[in-house]
Each structure stands twice: as C-alpha cells, then as structure tokens.
N, C-alpha and C. Protein backbone atom coordinates (compact mmCIF):
# COMPACT_ATOMS: atom_id res chain seq x y z
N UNK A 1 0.82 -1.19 0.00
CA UNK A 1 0.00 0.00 0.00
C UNK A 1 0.87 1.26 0.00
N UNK A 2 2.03 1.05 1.03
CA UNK A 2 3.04 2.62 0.53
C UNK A 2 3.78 2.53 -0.48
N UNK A 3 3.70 1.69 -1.04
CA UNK A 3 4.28 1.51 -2.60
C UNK A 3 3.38 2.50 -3.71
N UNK A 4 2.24 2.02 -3.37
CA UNK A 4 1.26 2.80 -4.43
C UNK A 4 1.14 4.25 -4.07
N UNK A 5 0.97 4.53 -2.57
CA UNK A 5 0.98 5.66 -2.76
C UNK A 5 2.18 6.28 -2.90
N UNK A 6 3.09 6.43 -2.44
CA UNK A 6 4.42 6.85 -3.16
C UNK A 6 4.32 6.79 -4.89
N UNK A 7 4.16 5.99 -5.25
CA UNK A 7 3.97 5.97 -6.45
C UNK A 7 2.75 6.47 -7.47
N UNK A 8 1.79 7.28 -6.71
CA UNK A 8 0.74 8.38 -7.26
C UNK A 8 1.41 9.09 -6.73
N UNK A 9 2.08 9.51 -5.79
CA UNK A 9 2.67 11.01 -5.35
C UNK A 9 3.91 11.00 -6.16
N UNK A 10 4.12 10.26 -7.05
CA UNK A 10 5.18 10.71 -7.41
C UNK A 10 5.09 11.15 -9.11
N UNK A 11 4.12 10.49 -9.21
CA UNK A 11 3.54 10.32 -10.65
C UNK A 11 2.89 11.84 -10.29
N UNK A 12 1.78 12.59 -9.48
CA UNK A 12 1.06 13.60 -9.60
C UNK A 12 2.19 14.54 -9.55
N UNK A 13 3.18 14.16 -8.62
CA UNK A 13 4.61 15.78 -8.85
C UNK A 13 4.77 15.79 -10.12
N UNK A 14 4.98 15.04 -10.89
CA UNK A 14 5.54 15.25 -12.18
C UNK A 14 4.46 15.33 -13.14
N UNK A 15 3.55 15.05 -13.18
CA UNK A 15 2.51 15.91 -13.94
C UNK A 15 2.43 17.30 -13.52
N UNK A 16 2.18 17.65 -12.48
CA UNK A 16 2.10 19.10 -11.82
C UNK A 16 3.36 19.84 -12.21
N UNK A 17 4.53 19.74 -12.35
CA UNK A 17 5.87 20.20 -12.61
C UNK A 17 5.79 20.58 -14.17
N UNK A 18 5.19 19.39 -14.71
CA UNK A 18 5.72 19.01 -16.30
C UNK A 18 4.30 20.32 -17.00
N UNK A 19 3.28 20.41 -16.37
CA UNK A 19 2.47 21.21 -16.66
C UNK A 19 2.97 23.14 -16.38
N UNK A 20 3.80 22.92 -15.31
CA UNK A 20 4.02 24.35 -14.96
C UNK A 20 5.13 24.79 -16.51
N UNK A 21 5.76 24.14 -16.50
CA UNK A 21 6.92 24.56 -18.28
C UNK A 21 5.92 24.52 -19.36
N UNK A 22 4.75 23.79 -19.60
CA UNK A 22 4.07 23.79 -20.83
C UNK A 22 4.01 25.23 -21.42
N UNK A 23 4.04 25.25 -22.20
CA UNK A 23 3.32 26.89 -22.75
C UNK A 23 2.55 27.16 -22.59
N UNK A 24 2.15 27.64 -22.73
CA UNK A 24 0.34 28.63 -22.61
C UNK A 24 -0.04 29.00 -23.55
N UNK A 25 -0.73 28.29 -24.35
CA UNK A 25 -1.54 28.47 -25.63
C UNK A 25 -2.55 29.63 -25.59
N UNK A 26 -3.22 29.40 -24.61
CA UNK A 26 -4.06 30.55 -24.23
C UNK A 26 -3.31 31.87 -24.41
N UNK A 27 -2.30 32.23 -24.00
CA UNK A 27 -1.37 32.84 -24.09
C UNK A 27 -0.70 33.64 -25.43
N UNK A 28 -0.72 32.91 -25.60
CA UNK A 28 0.14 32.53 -27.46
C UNK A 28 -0.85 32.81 -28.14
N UNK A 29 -2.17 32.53 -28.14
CA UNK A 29 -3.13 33.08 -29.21
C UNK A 29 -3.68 34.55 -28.85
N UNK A 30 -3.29 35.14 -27.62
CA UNK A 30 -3.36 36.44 -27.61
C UNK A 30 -2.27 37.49 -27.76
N UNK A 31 -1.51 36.75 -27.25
CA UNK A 31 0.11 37.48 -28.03
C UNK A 31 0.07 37.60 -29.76
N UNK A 32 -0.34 36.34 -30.14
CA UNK A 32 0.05 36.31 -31.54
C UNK A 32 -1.23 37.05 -32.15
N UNK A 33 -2.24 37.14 -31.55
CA UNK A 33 -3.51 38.92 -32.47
C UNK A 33 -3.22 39.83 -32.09
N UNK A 34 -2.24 39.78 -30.67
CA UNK A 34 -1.97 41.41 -30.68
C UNK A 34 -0.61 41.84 -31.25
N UNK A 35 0.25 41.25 -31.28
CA UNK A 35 1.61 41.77 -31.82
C UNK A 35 2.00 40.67 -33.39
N UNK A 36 0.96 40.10 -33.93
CA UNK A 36 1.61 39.48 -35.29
C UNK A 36 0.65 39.81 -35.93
N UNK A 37 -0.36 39.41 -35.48
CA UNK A 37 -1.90 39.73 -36.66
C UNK A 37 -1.76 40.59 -36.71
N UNK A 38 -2.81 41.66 -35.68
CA UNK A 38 -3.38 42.97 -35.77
C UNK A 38 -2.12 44.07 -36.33
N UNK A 39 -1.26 44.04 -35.86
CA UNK A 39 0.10 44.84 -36.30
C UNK A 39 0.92 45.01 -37.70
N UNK A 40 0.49 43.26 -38.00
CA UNK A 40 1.34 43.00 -39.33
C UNK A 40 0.37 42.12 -40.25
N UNK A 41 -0.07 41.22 -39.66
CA UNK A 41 -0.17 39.71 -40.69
C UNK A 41 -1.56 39.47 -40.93
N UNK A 42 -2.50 40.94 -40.73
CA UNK A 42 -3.60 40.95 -41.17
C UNK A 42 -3.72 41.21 -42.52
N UNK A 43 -2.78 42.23 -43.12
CA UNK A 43 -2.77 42.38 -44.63
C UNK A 43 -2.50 41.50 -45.53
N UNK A 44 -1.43 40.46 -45.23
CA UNK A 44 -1.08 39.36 -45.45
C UNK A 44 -2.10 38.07 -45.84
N UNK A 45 -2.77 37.93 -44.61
CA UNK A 45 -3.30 37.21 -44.08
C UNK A 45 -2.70 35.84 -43.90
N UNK A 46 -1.83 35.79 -42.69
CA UNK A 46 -1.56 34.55 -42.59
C UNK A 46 -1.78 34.67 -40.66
N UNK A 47 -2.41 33.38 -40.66
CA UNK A 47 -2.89 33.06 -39.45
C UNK A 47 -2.54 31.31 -39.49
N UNK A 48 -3.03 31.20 -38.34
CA UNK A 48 -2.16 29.89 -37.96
C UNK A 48 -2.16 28.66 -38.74
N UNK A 49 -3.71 28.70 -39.22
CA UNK A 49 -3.94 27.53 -40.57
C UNK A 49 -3.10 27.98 -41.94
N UNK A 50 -2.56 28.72 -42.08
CA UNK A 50 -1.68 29.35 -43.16
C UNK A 50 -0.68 28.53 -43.62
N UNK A 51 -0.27 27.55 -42.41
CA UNK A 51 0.96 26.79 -42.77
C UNK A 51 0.93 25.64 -41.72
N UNK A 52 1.43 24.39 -42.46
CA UNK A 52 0.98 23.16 -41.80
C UNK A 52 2.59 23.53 -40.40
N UNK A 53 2.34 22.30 -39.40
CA UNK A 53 2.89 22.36 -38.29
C UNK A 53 4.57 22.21 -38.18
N UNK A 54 5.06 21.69 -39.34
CA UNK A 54 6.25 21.24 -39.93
C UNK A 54 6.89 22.76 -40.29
N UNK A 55 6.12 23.44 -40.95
CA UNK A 55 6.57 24.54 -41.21
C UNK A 55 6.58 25.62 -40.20
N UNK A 56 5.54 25.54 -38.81
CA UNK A 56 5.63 26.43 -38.20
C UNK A 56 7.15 26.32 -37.32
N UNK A 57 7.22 25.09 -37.26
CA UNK A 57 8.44 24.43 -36.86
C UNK A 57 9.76 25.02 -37.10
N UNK A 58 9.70 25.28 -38.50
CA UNK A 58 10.62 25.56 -39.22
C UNK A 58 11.29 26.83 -38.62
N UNK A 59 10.41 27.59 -38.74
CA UNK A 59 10.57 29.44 -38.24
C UNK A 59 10.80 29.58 -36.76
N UNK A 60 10.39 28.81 -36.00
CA UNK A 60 11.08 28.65 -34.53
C UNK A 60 12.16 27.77 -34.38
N UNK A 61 13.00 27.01 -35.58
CA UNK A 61 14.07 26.21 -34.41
C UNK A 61 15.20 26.90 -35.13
N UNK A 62 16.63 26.72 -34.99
CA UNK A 62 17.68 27.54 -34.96
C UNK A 62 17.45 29.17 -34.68
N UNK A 63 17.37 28.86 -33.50
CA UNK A 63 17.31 30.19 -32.96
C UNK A 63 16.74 31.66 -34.06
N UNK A 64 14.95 30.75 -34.23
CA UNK A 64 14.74 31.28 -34.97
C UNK A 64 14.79 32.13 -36.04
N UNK A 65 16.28 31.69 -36.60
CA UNK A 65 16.76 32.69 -37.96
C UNK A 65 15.83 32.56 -38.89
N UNK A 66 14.78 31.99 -39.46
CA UNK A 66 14.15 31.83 -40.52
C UNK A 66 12.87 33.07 -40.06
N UNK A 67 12.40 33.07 -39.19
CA UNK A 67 11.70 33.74 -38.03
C UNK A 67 12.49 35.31 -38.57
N UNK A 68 13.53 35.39 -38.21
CA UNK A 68 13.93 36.69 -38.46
C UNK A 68 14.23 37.27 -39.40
N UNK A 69 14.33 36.08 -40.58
CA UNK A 69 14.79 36.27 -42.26
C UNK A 69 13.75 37.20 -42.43
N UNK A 70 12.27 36.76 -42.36
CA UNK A 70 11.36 36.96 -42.70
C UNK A 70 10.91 38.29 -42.44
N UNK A 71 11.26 38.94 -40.96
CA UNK A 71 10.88 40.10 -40.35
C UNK A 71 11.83 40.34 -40.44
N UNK A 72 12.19 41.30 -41.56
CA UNK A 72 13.27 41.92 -42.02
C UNK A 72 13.71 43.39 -41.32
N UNK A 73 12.60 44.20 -40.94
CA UNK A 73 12.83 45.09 -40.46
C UNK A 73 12.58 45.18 -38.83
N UNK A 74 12.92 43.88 -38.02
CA UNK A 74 13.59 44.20 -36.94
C UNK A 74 11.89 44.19 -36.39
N UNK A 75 11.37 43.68 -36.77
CA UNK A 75 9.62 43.77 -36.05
C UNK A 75 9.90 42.83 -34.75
N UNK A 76 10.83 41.91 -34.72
CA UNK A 76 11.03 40.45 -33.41
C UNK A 76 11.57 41.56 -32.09
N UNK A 77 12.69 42.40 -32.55
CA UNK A 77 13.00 43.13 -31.82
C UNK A 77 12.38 44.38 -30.83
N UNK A 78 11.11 44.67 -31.99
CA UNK A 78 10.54 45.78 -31.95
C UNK A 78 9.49 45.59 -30.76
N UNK A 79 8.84 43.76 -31.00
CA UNK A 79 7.54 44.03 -30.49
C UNK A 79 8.17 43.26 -29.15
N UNK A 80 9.24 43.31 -28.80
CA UNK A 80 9.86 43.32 -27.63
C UNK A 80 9.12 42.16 -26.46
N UNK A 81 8.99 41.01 -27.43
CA UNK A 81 8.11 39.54 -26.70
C UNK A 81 9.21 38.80 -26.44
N UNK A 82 9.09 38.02 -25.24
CA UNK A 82 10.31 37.62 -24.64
C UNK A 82 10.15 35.84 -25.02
N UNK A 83 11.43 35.01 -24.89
CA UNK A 83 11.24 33.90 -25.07
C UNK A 83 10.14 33.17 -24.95
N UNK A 84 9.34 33.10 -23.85
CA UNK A 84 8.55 32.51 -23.26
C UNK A 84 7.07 33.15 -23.99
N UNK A 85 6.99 34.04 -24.28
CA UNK A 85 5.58 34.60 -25.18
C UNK A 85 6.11 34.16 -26.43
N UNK A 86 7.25 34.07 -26.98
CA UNK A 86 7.51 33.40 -28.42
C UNK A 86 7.32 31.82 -28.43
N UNK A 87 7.27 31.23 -27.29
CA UNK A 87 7.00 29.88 -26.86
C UNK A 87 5.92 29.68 -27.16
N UNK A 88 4.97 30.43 -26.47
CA UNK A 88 3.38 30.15 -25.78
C UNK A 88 3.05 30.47 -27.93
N UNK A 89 3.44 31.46 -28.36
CA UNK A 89 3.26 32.10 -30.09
C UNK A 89 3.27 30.86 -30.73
N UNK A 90 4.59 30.51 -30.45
CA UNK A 90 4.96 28.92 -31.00
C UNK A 90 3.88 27.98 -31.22
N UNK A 91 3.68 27.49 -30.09
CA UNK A 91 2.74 26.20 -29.05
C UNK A 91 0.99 26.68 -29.98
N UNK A 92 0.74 27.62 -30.06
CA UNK A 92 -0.53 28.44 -30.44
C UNK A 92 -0.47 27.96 -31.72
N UNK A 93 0.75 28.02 -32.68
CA UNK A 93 0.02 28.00 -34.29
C UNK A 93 0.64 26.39 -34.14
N UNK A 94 1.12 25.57 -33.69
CA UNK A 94 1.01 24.30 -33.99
C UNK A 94 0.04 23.71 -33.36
N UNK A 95 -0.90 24.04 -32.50
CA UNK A 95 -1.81 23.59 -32.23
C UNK A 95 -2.98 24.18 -32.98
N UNK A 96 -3.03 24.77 -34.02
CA UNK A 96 -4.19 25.25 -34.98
C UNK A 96 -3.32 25.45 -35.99
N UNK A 97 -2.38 24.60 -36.34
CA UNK A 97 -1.89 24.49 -38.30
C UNK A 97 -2.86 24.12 -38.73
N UNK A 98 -2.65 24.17 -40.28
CA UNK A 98 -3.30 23.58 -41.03
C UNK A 98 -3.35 22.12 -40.87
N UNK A 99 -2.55 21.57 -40.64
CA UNK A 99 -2.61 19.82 -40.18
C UNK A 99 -2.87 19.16 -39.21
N UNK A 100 -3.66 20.29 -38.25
CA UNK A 100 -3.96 20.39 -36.74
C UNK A 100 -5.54 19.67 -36.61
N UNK A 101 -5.51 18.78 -35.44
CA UNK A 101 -7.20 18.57 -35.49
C UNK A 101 -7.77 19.94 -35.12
N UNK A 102 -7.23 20.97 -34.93
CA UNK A 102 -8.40 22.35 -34.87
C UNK A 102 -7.51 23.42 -35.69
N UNK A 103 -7.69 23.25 -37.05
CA UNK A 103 -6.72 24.80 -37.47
C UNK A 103 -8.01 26.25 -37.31
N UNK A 104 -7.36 26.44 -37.09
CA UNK A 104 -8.32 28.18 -36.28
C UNK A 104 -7.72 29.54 -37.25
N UNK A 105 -8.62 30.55 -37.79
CA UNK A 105 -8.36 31.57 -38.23
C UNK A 105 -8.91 32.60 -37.03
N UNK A 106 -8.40 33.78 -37.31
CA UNK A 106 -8.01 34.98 -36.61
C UNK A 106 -9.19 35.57 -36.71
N UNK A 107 -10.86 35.14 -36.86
CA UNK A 107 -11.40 36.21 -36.96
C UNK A 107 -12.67 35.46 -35.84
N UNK A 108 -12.09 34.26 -35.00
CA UNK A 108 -12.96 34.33 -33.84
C UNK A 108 -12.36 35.00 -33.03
C-alpha cells in the first residue's frame, strides 16, 4: 500500500511540474492577435492555418533565424516579446496548423 501511494505522489509531482513549463496556448493566441496579426499579418493574411505544423516548426528552431529572415525590419526586436511569449506564439500555431485537429483563423 506505501508503494502505491508513493507511487501516485510521485507520478502527480511530475505531472504538476511538467504542466508548470508547458506553454500557454491561451497565451500565445493572444500574443500572436496582438503583436503578429493585428500589427502585421492581417494584410497578409496569414494566421495559424496558413501553414501546416512542420513549417511552423521551421521558423522557430535555430534560434529562430528563418523567423527573423522573414521580419526583415527588426519587427522580433521591436515588439519586444520575450522567449517565453515566443514559446506560448509557437505552441498556439502548432496547435491550430493547417494539419492540426483544430486549425483556427483569426477572426474568432
């Protein structure tokens, strides 16, 4: 019996832990209408179904240089979002790509 419970208490720390680092999607989809959409990527129109999850991929890993190719004029710098809101930004359009069971546009 103290086997098991030790062993739900140890199992619930690490869900509880592993949840506190997750991103915050919630997060990320309000970061990303207020400083990518509304600012820039409404004229455009690219919102999160715009590009499957592979590709959102793309623009966040090596220290997002592809990310910055793109925002040529220093907009990453500008809109002054810190790792962790570029995370939660991240986490937001791969969970509504186009290859996503929910791809979501910007006008709910």
């Amino acid at each position: 019996m103290k086997k098991l419970v030790y062993f739900v208490s140890i199992l619930m720390l690490v869900v509880f832990v592993t949840s506190l680092f997750a991103a915050n999607t919630r997060d990320g989809r309000r970061k990303f209408r207020k400083n990518c959409y509304q600012m820039c990527h409404k004229k455009d129109g690219i919102i999160p179904s715009s590009y499957t999850s592979a590709k959102w991929d793309s623009y966040f890993t090596n220290n997002m240089e592809k990310l910055k190719k793109v925002h040529k004029n220093n907009e990453l710098e500008k809109s002054k979002l810190s790792v962790e809101e570029l995370n939660n930004i991240h986490q937001y359009l791969l969970e509504h790509s186009l290859d996503s069971r929910a791809p979501e546009t910007c006008e709910g």
